[in-house]
Protein backbone atom coordinates (compact mmCIF):
# COMPACT_ATOMS: atom_id res chain seq x y z
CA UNK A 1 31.57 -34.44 72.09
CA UNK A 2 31.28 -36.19 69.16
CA UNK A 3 29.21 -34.34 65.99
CA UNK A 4 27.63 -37.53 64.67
CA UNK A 5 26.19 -37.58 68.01
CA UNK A 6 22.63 -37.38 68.86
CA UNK A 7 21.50 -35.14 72.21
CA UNK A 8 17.59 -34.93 72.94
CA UNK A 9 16.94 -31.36 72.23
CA UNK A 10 16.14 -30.28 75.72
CA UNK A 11 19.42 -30.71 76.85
CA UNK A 12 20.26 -27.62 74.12
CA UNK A 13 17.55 -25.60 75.16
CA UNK A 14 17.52 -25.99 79.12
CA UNK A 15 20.80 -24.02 78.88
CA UNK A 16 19.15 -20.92 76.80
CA UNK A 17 15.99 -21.62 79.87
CA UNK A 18 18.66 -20.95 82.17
CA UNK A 19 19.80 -17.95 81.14
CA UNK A 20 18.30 -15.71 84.01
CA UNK A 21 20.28 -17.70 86.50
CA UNK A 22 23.41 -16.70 84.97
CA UNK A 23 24.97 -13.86 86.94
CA UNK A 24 27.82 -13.62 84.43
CA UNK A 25 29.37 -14.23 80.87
CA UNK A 26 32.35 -16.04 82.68
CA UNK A 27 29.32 -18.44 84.22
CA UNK A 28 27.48 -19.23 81.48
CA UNK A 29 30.69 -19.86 79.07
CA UNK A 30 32.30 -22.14 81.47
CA UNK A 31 29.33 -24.10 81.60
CA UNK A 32 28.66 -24.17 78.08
CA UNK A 33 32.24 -24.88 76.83
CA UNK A 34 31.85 -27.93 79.40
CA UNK A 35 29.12 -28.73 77.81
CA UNK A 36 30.89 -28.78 73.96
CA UNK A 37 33.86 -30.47 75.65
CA UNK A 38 36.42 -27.98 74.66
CA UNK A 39 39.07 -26.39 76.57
CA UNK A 40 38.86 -23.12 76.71
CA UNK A 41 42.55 -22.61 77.49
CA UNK A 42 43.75 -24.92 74.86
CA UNK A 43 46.13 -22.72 72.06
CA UNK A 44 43.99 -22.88 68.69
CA UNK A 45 46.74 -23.90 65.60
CA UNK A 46 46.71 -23.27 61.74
CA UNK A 47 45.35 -26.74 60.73
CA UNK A 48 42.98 -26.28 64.52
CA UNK A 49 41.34 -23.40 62.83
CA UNK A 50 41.07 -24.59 59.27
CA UNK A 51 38.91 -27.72 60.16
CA UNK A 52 36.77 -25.63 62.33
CA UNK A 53 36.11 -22.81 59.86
CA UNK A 54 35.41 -25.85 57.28
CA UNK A 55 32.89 -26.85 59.54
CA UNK A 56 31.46 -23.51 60.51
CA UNK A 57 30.99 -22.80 57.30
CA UNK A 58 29.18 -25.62 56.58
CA UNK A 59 26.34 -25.14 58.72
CA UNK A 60 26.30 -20.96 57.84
CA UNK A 61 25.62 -22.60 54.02
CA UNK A 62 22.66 -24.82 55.47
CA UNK A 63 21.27 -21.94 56.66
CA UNK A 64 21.93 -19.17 54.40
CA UNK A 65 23.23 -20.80 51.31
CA UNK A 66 26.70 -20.84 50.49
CA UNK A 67 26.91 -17.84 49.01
CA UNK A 68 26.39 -15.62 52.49
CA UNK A 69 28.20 -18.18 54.19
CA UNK A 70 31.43 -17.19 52.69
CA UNK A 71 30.51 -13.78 53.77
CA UNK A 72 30.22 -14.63 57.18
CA UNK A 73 33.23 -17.16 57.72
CA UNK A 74 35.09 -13.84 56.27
CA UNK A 75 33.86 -11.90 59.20
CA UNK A 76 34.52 -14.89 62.07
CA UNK A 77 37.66 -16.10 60.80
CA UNK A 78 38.99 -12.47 60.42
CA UNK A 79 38.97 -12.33 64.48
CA UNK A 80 41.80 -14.78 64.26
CA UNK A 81 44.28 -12.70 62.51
CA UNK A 82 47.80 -11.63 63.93
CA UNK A 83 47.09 -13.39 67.53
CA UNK A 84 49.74 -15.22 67.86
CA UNK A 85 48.80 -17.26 70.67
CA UNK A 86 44.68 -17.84 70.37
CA UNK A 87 42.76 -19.90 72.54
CA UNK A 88 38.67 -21.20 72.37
CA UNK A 89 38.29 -18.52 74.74
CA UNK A 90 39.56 -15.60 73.17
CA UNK A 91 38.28 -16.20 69.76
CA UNK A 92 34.52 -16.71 71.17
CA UNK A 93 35.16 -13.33 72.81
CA UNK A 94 36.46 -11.29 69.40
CA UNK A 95 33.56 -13.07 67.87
CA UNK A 96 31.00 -11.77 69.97
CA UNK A 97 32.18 -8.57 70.09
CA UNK A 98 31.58 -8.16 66.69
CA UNK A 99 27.75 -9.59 67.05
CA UNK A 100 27.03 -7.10 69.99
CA UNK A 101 25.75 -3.75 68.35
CA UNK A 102 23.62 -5.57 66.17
CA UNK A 103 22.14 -7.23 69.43
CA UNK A 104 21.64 -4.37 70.63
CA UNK A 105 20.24 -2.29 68.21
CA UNK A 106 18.20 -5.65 67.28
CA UNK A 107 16.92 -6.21 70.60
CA UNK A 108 14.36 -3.22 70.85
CA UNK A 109 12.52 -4.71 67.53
CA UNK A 110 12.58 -8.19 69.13
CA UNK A 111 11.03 -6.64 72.32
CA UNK A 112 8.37 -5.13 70.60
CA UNK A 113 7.73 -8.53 68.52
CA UNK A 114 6.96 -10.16 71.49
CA UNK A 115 5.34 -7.96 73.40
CA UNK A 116 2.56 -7.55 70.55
CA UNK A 117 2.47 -11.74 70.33
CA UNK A 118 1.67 -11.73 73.94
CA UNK A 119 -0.95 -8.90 73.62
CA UNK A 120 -2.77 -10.17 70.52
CA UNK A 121 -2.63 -13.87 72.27
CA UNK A 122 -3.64 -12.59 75.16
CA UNK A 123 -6.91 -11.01 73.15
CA UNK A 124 -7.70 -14.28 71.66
CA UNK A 125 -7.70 -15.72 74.79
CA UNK A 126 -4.86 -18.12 74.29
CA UNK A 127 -2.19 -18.45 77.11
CA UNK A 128 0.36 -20.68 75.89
CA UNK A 129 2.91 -20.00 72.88
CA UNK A 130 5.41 -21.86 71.20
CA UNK A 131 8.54 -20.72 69.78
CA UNK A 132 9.54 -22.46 66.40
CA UNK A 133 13.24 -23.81 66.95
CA UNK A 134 15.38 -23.33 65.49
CA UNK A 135 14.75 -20.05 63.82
CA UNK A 136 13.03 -18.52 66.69
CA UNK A 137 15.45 -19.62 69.32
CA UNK A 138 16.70 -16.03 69.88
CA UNK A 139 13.22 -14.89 70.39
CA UNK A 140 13.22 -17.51 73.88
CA UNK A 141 15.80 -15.26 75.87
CA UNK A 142 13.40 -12.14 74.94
CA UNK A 143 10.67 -13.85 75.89
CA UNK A 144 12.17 -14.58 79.33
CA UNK A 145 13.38 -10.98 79.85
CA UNK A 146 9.72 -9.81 79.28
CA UNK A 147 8.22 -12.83 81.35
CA UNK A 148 7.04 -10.52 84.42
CA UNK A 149 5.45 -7.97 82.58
CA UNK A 150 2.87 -10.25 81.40
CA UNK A 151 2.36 -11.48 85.70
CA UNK A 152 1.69 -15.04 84.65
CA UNK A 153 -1.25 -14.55 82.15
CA UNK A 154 1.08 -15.78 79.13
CA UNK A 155 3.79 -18.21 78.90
CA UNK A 156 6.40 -18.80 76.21
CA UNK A 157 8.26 -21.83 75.51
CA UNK A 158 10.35 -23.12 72.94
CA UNK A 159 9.31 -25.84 70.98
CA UNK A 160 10.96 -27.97 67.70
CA UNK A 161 8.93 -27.92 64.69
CA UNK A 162 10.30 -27.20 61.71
CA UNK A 163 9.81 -28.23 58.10
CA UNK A 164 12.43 -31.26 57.87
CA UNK A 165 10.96 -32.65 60.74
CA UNK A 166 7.53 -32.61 59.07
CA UNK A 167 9.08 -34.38 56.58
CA UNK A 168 8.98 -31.58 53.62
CA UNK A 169 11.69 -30.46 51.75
CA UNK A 170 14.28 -27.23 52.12
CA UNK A 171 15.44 -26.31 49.37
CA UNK A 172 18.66 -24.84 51.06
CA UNK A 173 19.73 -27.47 53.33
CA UNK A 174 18.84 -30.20 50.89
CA UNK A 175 20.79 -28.71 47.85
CA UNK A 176 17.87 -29.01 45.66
CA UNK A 177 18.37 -29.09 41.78
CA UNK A 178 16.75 -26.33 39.60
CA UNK A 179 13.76 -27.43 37.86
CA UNK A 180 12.01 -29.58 40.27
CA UNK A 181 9.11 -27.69 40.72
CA UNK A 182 6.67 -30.63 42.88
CA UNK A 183 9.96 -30.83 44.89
CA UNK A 184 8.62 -29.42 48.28
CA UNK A 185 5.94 -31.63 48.06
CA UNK A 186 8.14 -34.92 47.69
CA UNK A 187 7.14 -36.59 51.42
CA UNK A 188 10.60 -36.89 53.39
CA UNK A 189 9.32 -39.11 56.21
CA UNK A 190 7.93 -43.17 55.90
CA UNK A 191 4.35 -43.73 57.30
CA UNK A 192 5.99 -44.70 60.21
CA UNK A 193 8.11 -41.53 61.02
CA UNK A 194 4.68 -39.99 59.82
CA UNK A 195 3.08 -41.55 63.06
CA UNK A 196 5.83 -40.72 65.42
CA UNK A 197 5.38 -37.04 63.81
CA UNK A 198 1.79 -37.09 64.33
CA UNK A 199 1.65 -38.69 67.97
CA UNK A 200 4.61 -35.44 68.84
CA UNK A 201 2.26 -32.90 67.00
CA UNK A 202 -0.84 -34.46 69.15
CA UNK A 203 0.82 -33.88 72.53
CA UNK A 204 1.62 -30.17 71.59
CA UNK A 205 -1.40 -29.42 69.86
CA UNK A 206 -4.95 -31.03 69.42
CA UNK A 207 -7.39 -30.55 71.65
CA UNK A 208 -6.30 -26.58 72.96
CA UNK A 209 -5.54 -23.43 71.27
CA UNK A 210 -2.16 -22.34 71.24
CA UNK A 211 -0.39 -19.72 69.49
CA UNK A 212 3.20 -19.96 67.63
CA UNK A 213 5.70 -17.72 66.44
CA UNK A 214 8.47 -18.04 63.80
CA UNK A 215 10.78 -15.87 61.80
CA UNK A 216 9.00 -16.06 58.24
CA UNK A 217 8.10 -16.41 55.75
CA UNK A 218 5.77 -17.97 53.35
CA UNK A 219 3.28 -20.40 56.17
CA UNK A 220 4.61 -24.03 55.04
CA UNK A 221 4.37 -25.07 58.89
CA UNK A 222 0.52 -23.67 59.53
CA UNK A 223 0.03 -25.29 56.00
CA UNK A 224 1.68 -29.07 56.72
CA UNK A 225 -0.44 -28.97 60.32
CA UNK A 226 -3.46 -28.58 58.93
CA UNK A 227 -3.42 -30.28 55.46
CA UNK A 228 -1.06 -33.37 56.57
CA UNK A 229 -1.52 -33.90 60.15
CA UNK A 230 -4.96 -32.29 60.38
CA UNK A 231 -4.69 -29.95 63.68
CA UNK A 232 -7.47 -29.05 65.29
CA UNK A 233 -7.97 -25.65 66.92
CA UNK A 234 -5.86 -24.35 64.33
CA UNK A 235 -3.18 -22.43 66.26
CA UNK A 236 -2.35 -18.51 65.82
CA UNK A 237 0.23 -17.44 63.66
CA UNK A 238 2.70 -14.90 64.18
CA UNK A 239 5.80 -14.46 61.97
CA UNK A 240 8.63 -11.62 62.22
CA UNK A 241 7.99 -11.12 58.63
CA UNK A 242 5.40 -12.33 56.15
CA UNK A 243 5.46 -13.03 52.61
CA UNK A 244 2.15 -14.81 52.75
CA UNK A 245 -0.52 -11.68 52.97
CA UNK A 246 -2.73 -14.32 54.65
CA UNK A 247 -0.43 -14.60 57.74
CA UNK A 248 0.07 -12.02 60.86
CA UNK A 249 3.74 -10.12 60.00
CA UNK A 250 5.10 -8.04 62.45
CA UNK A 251 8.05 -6.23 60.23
CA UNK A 252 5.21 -6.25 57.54
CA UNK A 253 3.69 -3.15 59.77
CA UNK A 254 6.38 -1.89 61.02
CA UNK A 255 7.65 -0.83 57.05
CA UNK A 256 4.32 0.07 56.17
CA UNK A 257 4.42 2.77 59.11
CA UNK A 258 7.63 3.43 57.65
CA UNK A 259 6.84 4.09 54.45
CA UNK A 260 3.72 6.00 55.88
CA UNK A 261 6.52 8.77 57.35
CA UNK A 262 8.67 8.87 53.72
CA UNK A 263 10.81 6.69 54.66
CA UNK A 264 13.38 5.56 51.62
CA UNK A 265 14.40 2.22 52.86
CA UNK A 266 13.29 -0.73 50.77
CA UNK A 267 10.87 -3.16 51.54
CA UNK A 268 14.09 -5.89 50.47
CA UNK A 269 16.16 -4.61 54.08
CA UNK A 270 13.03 -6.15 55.84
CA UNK A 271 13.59 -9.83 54.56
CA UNK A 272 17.26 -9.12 55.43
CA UNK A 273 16.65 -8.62 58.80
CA UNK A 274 14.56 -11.66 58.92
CA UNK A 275 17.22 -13.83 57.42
CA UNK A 276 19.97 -12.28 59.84
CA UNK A 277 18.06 -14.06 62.74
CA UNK A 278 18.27 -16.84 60.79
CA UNK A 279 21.94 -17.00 60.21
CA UNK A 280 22.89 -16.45 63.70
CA UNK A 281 24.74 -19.59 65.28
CA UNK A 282 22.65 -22.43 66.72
CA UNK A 283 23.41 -24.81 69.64
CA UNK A 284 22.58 -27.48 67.51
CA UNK A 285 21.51 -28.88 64.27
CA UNK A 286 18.79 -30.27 62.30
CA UNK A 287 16.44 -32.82 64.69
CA UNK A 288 15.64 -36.23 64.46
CA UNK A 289 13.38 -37.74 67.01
CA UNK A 290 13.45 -40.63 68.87
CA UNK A 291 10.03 -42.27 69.97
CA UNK A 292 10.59 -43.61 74.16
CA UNK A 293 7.28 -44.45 76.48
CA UNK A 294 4.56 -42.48 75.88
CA UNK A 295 6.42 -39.11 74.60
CA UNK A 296 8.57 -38.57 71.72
CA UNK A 297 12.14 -37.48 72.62
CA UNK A 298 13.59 -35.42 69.86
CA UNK A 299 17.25 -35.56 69.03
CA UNK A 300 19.72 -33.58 67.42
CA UNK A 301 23.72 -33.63 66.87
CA UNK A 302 25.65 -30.28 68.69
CA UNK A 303 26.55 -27.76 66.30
CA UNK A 304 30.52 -26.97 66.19
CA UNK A 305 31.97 -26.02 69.38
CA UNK A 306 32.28 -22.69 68.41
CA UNK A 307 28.89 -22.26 66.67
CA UNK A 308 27.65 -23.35 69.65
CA UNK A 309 29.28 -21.57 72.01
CA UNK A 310 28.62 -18.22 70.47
CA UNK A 311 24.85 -18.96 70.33
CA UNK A 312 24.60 -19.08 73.66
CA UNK A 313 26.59 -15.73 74.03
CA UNK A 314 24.41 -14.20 71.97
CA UNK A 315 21.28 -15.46 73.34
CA UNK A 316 22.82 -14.24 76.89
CA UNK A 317 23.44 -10.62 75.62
CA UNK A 318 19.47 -10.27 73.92
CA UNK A 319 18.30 -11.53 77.54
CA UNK A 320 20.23 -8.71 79.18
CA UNK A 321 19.42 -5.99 76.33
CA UNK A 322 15.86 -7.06 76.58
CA UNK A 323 15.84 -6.86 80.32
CA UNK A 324 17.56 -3.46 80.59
CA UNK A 325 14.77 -2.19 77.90
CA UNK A 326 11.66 -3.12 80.67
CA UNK A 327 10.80 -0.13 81.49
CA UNK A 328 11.51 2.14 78.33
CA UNK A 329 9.02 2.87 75.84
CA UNK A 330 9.97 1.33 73.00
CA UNK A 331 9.81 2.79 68.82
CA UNK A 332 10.73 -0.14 66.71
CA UNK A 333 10.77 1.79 63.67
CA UNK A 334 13.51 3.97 64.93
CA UNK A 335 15.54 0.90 65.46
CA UNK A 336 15.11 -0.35 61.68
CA UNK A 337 16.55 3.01 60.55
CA UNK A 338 19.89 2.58 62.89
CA UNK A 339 20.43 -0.80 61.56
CA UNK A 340 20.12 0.12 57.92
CA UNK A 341 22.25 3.38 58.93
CA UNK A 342 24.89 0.55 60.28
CA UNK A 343 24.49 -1.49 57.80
CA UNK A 344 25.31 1.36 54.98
CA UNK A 345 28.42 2.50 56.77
CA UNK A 346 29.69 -0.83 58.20
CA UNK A 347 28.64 -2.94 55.06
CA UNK A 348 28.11 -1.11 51.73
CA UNK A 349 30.40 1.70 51.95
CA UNK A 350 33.49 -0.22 53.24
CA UNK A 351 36.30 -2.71 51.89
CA UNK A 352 36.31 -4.36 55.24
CA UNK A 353 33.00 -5.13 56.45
CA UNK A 354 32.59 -5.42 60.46
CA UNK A 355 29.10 -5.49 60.75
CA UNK A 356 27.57 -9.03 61.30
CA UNK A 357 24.10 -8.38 58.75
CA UNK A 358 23.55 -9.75 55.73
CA UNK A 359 24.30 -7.66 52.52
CA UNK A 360 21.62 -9.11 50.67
CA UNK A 361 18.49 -11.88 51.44
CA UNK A 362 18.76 -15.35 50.97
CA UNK A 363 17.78 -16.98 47.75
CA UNK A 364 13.79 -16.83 47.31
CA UNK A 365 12.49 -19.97 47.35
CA UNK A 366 12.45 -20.85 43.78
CA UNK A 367 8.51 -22.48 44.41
CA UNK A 368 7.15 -20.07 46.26
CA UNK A 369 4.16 -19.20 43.60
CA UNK A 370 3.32 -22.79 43.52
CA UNK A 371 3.07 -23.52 46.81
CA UNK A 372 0.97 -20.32 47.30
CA UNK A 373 -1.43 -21.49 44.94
CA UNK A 374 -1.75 -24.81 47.54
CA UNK A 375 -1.99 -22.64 50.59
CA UNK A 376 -5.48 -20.52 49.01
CA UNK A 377 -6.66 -24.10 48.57
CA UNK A 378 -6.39 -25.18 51.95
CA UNK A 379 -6.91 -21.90 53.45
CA UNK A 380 -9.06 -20.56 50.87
CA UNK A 381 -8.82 -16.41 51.48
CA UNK A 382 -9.93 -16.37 54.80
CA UNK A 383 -6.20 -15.60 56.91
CA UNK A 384 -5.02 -17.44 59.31
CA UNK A 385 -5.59 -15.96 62.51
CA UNK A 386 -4.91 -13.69 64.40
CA UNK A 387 -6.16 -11.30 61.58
CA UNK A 388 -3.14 -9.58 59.93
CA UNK A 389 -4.37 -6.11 60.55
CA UNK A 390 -4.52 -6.45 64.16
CA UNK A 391 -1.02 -5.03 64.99
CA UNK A 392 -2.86 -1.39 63.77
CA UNK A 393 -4.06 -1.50 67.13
């Protein structure tokens, strides 16, 4: 599969839809390396391995800056060493292994995430919510584990909006200069991408109330759909953690209980476990779109064959964590405090770190302040709902 090429998105995301029908790893992974056109059997070499890390670590920096994405090529690539015969298979296998207790020590927070979407959605008297992709594309496997529970009242779906595609700019994947402070304001997209954008956002959007979900953190997507493209209902927001104190943050209560009990872990370990999500592999990479008929068909090019593959790994072992964890009352708080506990013994008190989190948060966005100041214009102090005091309940 070529990586210039361009795949309509659904093709990427009918595989994680598919998950439940998966009655095995072996399964999924022969369907998926099919699907990245790699061999699985086929002996890995030096120069094999250099190219790929090269590219791996090219899409790790357009996510988490290229900083952290030397830390985790470090961690991947180290799976390789003293095998002396390595194939696709075996490497995707060392790599997840390494990924799989954070899933599942992860995977209780993510459960309780959800469940409290579907409850305050459910209060609002919405039915229907979207899951930002990319960011939010582990949340879709979670959302399918928990999709009985809520006996039809509530669906879930996963759906491509990001802020590229609505044409503003991000400052990490676009390598943005210090200095430019109007910067995220420069529009991205000509009038007529604008249209194509808007006539997409229509069929999703206007005319019914729907809610949407996404990883954090400061609300440029609620603000570009209702100062550009002029949505109406506005839909609910829910992020995993908020640094806008107008919009709903999950993590945002979940440290403030915290801190209620004397806890001593820093407010700073809940934007890295925000950003971790972020950084995990993706099936694919930034969209495009392509306008056909009456829909819009958006495109994307695969992600690395290994990038790739292990997303879809990882996506499989949340859906099984998060199905296992039906029936258990769940205490997402307790699961913070074992990740930071893994994260000091794994991470910050060894020479050889094993344990796939991120030591530190990504950048803050350098015009965060400004654009803040734009979002109480259009939003004035009223927040967006649902209110973000509503997880107290």
């Amino acid at each position: 599969m070529a990586k210039t090429k361009l795949i309509p998105v659904q093709k990427f995301l009918e595989i994680t839809c598919h998950l439940p029908h998966y009655k095995s790893t072996r399964c999924l992974l022969r369907d998926v390396f099919k699907f990245y056109g790699v061999d699985p059997t086929g002996r890995l070499d030096h120069n094999t391995l250099k190219k790929l890390y090269r590219k791996v670590k090219t899409e790790f920096a357009y996510e988490v800056g290229s900083g952290l994405a030397t830390f985790l090529l470090n961690l991947i690539s180290k799976q390789a060493d003293g095998q002396q015969y390595l194939t696709a298979e075996k490497l995707i296998h060392r790599i997840v292994q390494i990924y799989t207790p954070l899933i599942k020590l992860y995977t209780p927070i993510l459960v309780s995430f959800i469940d409290s979407v579907a409850r305050e959605s459910l209060r609002a008297g919405v039915s229907k919510v979207y899951l930002l992709a990319r960011d939010a594309l582990p949340l879709l496997p979670v959302a399918l584990a928990r999709q009985g529970r809520y006996r039809g009242q509530i669906q879930f779906f996963p759906l491509e909006v990001n802020r590229r595609l609505l044409g503003i700019v991000d400052e990490i994947a676009d390598v943005l200069q210090q200095g430019k402070l109007e910067a995220w304001r420069r529009e991205t997209r000509t009038e007529k991408e604008k249209r194509i954008v808007d006539k997409f956002l229509s069929q999703q959007f206007r005319g019914k109330l729907v809610a949407c979900v996404d990883i954090g953190y400061y609300g440029t997507i609620p603000w570009i759909l209702k100062g550009k493209y002029n949505i109406r209902p506005m839909p609910l927001f829910f992020m995993f953690a908020s640094a806008n104190p107008l919009i709903w943050g999950f993590l945002n209560r979940i440290f403030d209980y915290g801190k209620l009990l004397g806890s001593v872990i820093p407010y700073e370990f809940m934007w890295i476990l925000g950003d971790t999500i972020e950084a995990m592999p993706k099936p694919y990479g930034p969209s495009a779109y392509v306008g056909q008929g009456r829909n819009v068909i958006l495109s994307a090019p695969p992600s690395n064959w290994l990038f790739g593959t292990v997303s879809y790994l990882i996506y499989y072992l949340i859906y099984r964590c998060a199905r296992m964890l039906s029936r258990r009352k769940l205490n997402p708080w307790t699961s913070v405090q074992a990740i930071f506990k893994f994260k000091r013994k794994f991470l910050d008190e060894t020479q050889n770190p094993t344990f796939p989190i991120l030591p530190s948060p990504i950048k803050e966005w350098s015009q965060n302040r400004d654009f803040m100041k734009s979002f109480y214009v259009g939003f004035g102090t009223v927040p967006v709902p649902p209110q973000p005091d509503l997880l107290s309940s």
